[in-house]
Every structure is written in structure tokens, then in C-alpha cells.
C-alpha atoms as a PDB file:
ATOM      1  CA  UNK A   1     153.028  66.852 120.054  1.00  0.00           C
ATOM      2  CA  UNK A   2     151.185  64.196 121.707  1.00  0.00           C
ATOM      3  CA  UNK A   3     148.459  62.890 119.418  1.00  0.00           C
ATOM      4  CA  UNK A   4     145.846  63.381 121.659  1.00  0.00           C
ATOM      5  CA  UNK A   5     146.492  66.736 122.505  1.00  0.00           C
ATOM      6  CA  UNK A   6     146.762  67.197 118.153  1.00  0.00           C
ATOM      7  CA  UNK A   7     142.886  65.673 118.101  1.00  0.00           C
ATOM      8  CA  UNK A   8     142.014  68.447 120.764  1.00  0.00           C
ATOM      9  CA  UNK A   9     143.912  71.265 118.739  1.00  0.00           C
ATOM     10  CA  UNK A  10     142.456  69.985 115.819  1.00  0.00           C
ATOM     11  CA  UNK A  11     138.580  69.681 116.897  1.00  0.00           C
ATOM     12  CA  UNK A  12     139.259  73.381 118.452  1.00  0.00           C
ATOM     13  CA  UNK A  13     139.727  74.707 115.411  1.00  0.00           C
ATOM     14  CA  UNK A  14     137.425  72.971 113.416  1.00  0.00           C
ATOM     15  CA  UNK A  15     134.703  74.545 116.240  1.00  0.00           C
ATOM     16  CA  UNK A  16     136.115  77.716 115.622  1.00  0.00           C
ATOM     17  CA  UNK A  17     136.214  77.547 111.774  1.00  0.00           C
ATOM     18  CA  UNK A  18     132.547  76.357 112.386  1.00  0.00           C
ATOM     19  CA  UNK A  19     132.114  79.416 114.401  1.00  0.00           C
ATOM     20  CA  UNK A  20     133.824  81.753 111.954  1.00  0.00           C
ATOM     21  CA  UNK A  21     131.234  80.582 109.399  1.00  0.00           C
ATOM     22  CA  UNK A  22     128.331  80.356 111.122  1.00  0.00           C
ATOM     23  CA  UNK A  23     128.989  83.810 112.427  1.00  0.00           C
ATOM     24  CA  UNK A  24     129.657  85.070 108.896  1.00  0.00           C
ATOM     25  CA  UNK A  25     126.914  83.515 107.938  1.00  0.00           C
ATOM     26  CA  UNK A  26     124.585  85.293 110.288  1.00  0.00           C
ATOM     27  CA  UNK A  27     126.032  88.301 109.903  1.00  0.00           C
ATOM     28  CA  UNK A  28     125.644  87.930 106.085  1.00  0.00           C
ATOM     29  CA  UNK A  29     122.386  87.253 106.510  1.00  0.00           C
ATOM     30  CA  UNK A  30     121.319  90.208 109.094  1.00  0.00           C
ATOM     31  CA  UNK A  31     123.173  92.092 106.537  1.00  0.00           C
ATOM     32  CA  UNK A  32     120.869  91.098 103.503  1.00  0.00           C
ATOM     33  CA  UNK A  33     118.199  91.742 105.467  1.00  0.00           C
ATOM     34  CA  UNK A  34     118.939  95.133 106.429  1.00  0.00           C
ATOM     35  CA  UNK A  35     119.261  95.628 102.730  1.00  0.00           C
ATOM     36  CA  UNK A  36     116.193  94.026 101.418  1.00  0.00           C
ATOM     37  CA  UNK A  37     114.472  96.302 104.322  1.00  0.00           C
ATOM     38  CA  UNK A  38     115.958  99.504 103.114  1.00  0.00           C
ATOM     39  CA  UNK A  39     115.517  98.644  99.196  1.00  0.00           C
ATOM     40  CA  UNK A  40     111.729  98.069 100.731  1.00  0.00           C
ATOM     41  CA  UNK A  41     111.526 101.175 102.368  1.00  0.00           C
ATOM     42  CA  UNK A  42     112.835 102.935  98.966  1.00  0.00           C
ATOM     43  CA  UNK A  43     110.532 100.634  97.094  1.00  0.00           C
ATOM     44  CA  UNK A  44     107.225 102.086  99.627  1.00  0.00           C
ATOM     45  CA  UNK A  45     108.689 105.885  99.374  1.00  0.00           C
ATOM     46  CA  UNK A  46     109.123 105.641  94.908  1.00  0.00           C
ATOM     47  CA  UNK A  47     105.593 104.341  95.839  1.00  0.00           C
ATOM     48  CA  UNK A  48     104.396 107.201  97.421  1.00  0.00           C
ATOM     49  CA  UNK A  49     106.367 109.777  95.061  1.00  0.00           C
ATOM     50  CA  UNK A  50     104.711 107.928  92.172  1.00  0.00           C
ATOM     51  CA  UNK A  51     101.610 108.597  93.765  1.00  0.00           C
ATOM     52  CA  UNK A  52      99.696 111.439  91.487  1.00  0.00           C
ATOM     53  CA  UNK A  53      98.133 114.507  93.721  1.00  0.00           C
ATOM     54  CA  UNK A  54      95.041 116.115  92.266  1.00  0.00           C
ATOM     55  CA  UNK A  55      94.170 119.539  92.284  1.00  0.00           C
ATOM     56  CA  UNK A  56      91.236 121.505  90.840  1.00  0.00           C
ATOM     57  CA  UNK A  57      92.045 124.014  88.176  1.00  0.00           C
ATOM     58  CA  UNK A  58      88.176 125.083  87.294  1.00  0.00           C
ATOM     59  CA  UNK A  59      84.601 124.182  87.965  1.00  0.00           C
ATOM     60  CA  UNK A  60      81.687 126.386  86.410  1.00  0.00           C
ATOM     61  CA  UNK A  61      79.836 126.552  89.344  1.00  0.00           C
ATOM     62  CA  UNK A  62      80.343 126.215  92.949  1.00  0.00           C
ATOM     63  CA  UNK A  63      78.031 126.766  96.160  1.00  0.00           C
ATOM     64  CA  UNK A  64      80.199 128.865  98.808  1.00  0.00           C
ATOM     65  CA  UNK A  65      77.824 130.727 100.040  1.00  0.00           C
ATOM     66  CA  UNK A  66      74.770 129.014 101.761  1.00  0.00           C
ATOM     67  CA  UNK A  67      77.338 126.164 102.377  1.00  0.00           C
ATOM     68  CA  UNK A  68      81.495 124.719 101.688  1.00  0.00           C
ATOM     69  CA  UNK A  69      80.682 123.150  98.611  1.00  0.00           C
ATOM     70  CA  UNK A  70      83.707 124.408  97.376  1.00  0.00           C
ATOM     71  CA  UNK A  71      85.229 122.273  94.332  1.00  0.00           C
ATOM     72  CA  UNK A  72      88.022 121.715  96.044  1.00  0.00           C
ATOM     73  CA  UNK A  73      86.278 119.521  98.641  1.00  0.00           C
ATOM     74  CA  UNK A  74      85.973 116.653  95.404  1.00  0.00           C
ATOM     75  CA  UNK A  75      89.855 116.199  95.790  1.00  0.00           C
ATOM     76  CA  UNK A  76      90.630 117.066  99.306  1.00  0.00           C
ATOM     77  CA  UNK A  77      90.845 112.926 100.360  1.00  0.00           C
ATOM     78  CA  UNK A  78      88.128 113.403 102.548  1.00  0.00           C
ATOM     79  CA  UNK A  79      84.697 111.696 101.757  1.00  0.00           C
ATOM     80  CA  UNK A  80      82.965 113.940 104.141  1.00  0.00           C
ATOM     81  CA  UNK A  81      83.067 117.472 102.245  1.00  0.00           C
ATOM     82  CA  UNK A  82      81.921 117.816  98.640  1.00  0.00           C
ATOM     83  CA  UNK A  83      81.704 120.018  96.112  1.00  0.00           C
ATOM     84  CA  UNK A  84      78.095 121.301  95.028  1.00  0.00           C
ATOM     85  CA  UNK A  85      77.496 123.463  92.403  1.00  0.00           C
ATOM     86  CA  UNK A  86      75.532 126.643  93.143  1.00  0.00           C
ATOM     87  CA  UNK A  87      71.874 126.808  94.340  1.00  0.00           C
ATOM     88  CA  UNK A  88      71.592 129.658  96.837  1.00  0.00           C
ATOM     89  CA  UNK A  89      70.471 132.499  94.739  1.00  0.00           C
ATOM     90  CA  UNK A  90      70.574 130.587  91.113  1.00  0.00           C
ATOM     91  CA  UNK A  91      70.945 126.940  90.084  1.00  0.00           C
ATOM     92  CA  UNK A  92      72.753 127.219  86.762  1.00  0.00           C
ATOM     93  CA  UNK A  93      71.647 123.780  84.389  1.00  0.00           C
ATOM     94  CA  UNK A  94      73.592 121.088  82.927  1.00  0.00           C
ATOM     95  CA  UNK A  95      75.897 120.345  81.968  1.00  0.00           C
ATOM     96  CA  UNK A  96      78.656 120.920  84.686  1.00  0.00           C
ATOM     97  CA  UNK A  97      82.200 120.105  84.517  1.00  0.00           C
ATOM     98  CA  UNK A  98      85.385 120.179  87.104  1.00  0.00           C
ATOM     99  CA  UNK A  99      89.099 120.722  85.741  1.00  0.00           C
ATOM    100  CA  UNK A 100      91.168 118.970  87.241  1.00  0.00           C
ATOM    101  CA  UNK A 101      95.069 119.114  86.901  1.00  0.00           C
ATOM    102  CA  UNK A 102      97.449 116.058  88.036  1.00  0.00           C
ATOM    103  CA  UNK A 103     100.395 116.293  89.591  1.00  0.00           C
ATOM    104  CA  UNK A 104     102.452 114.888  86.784  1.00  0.00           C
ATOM    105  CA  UNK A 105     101.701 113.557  83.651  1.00  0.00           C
ATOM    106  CA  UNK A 106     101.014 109.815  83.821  1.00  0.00           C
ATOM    107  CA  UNK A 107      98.904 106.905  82.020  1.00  0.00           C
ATOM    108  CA  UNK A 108      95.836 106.657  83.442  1.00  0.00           C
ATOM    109  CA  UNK A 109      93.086 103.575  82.622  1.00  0.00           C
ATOM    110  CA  UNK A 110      90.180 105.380  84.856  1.00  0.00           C
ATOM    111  CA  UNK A 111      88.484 107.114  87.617  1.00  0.00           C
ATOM    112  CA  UNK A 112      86.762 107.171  90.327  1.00  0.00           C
ATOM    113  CA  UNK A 113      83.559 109.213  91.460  1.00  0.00           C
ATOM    114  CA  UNK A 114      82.485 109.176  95.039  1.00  0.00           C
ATOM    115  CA  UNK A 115      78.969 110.762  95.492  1.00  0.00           C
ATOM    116  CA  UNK A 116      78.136 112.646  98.219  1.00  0.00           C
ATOM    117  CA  UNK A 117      78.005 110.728 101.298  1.00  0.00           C
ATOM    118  CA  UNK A 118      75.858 112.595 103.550  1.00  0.00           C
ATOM    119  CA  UNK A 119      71.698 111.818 103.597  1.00  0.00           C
ATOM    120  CA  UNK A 120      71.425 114.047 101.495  1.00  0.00           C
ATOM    121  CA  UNK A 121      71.577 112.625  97.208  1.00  0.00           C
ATOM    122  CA  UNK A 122      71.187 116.166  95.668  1.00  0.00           C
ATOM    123  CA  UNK A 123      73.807 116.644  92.749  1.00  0.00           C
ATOM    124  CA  UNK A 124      74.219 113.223  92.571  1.00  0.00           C
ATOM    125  CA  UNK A 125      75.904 112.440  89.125  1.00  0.00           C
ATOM    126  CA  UNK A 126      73.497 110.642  86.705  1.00  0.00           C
ATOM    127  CA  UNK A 127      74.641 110.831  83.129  1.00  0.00           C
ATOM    128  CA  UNK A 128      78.534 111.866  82.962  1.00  0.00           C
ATOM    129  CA  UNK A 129      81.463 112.427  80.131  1.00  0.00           C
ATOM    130  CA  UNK A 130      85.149 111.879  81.083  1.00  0.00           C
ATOM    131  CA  UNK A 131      87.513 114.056  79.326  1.00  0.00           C
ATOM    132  CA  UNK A 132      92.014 113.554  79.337  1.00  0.00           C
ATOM    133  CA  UNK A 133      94.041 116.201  78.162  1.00  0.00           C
ATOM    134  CA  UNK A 134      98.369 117.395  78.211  1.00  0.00           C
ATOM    135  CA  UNK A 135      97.660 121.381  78.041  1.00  0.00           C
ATOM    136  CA  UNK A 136      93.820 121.748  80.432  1.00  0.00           C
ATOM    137  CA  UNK A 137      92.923 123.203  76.885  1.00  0.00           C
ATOM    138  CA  UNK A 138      91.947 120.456  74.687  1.00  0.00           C
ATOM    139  CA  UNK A 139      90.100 118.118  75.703  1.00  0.00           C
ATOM    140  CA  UNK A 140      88.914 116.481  72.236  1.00  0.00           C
ATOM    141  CA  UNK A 141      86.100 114.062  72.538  1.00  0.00           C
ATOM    142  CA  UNK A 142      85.695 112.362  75.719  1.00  0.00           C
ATOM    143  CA  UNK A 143      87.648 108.950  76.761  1.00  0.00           C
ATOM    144  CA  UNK A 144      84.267 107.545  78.551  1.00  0.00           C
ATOM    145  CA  UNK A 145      80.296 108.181  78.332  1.00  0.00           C
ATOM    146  CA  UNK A 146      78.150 106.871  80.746  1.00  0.00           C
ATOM    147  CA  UNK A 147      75.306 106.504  83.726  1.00  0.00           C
ATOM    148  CA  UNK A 148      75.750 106.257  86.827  1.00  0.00           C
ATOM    149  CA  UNK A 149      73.715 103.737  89.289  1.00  0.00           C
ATOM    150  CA  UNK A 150      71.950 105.956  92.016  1.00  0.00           C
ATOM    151  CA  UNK A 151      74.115 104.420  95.474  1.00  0.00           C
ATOM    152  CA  UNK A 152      75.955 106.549  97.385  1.00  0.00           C
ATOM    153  CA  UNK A 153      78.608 103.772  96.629  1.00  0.00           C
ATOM    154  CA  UNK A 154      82.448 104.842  94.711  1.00  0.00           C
ATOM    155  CA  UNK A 155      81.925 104.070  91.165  1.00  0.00           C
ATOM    156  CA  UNK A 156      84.994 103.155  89.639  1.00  0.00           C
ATOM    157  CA  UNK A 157      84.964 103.788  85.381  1.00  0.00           C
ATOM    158  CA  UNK A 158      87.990 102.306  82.943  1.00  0.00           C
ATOM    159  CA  UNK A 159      88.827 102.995  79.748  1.00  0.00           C
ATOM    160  CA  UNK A 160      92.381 102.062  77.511  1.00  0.00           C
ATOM    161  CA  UNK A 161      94.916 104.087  79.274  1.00  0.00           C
ATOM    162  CA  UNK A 162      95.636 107.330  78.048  1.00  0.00           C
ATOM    163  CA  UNK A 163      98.352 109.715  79.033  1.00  0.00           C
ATOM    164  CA  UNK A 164      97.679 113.204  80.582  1.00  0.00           C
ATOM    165  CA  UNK A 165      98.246 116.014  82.680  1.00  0.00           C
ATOM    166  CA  UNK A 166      94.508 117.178  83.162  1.00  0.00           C
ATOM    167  CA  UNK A 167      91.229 115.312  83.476  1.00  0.00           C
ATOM    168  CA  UNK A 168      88.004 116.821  83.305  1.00  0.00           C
ATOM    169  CA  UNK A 169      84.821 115.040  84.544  1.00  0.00           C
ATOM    170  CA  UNK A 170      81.414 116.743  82.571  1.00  0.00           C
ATOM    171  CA  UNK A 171      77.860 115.988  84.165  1.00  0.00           C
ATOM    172  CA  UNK A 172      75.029 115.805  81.946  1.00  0.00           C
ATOM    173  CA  UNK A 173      71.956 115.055  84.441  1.00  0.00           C
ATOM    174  CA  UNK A 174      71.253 114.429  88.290  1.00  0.00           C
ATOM    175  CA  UNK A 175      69.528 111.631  89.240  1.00  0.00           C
ATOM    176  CA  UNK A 176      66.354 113.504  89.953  1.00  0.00           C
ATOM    177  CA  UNK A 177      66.598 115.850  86.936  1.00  0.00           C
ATOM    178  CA  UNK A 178      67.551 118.898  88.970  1.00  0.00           C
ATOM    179  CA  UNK A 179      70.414 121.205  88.020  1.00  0.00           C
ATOM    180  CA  UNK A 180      72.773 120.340  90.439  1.00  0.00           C
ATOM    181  CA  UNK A 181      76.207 118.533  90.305  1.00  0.00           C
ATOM    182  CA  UNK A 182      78.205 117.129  93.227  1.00  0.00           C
ATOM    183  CA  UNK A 183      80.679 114.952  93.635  1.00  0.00           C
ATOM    184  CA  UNK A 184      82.463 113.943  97.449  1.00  0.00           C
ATOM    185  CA  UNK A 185      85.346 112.859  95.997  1.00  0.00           C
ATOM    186  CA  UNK A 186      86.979 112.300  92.262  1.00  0.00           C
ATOM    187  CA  UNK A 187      90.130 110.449  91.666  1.00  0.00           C
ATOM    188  CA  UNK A 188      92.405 108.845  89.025  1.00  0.00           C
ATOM    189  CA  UNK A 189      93.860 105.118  88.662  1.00  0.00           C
ATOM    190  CA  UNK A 190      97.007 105.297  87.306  1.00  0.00           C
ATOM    191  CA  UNK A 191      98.599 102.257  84.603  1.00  0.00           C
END
């Protein structure tokens, strides 16, 4: 073989080694991204399954006549319904509490309590006690006493993480000493 030609064969296959690799390369890297994307995806979905769902197991009092203020409305995810306990009729006092079970036991280091958010502030949690509990039975003594500040802002209360199942959330006062309790939306922050 002439040694020019040799050069020629030689630099043509160096191009296509260089090829060869730089394809594998970019296929090895499209590849590793398609992974980290799906292991991402998997991550944002054990996210969402991790997530806890609320649900209301018990409330003492309730106002479902003269209005919704069901006490399911404090864990429905929207800020625009709330629950109220009763006044049409009777206004039982303080204190008031809502049950509320969680999805799955978890560790949870505090809650959230959303007054309502109309222009309306009746209900409106002043002094509160925040119960945990495995069974919705016991409750011992609460995990966090307190007062609330009077905005219509989320107030967001945390405590050493404790596991549970069930939370409960006891008002002891309004903010204008009435007998009411409401509350637009409740919710947990998990560990």
C-alpha cells in the first residue's frame, strides 16, 4: 500500500473511532439524562404519595343550616369555605374542637391554621390547644398552647415532632369573646 493512501486509511479511521466515541458519548449522555428525568419524575410522584391527606373525623359543632360551614370545609384545600360552628338557632360556648384523622401515620413538627378569609372575623381562633394522637382516642395533654394574633393571615405553630395518626385542634376563645369557632383551613407539616 502506498503510504499516502495508508495516512488517508489511517486518518479515516481515526475520524470514525472519533465518531464512534463521540456518538457513544452522546448517546450515553441522552441516556443518563433520560434516567435522571425518570428517577425525578419517581422522586416528584414518592413526593406526592408521601404527601399526608386530611380528613375530619369529628367537630362538636357545626353551622349547616343558615350557611356551609360544614367542618369539612377546614380541610377541603380551599381557603374560600370554612367551617363555623353553630349559631342559627344556638351558639354552643367554648371550648370547640375538630378531629382530624391523617392519612397515614407520620412525624409531624406543626400546623397550620388559616382563619376565615372572607370580611367577615367571626369564629376567629383566639386562644387554642393542639392535641396528637395514634388511636383518635387519646389525646393526653396537648403538644402546643397558645394565642393567636387577630390577621386573617395563616399562622403556622411548631412543636418537637411527634408521631400520629390523628390531630385535634381545641379552641378556647374568639377574638371578640363570642362563642364561635372557625377555621378556613387547618393543616399539618410533616418532619
Amino acid at each position: 500500500m502506498k503510504p499516502q493512501l495508508s495516512a488517508v486509511l489511517a486518518a479515516a479511521f481515526l475520524v470514525a473511532a472519533g465518531l464512534a466515541v463521540s456518538i457513544s458519548t452522546t448517546t450515553n449522555a441522552r441516556a443518563a439524562e433520560g434516567a435522571a428525568a425518570k428517577s425525578a419524575g419517581k422522586t416528584e410522584e414518592k413526593k406526592a404519595s408521601d404527601k399526608v391527606t386530611l380528613k375530619v373525623v369529628k367537630a362538636d359543632s357545626e353551622e349547616t343550616s343558615a350557611e356551609n360551614g360544614s367542618a369539612t370545609n377546614a380541610v377541603d384545600g380551599d381557603p374560600s369555605t370554612f367551617w363555623h360552628t353553630q349559631w342559627q338557632d344556638s351558639s354552643p360556648a367554648h371550648p370547640h374542637e375538630i378531629i382530624i384523622e391523617l392519612s397515614r401515620s407520620c412525624r409531624i413538627r406543626g400546623f397550620t391554621y388559616l382563619p376565615r378569609q372572607d370580611d367577615q372575623v367571626n369564629g376567629t381562633i383566639k386562644d387554642y390547644e393542639f392535641y396528637v394522637s395514634d388511636d383518635g382516642k387519646d389525646f393526653g395533654q396537648p403538644v402546643k398552647k397558645g394565642t393567636f394574633e387577630e390577621r386573617k393571615s395563616n399562622k403556622k405553630v411548631t412543636f418537637e415532632a411527634k408521631q400520629c395518626k390523628f390531630i385535634k385542634l381545641k379552641a378556647l376563645s374568639e377574638i371578640n369573646d363570642e362563642a364561635w369557632t372557625s377555621a378556613a383551613e387547618i393543616t399539618v407539616i410533616q418532619e
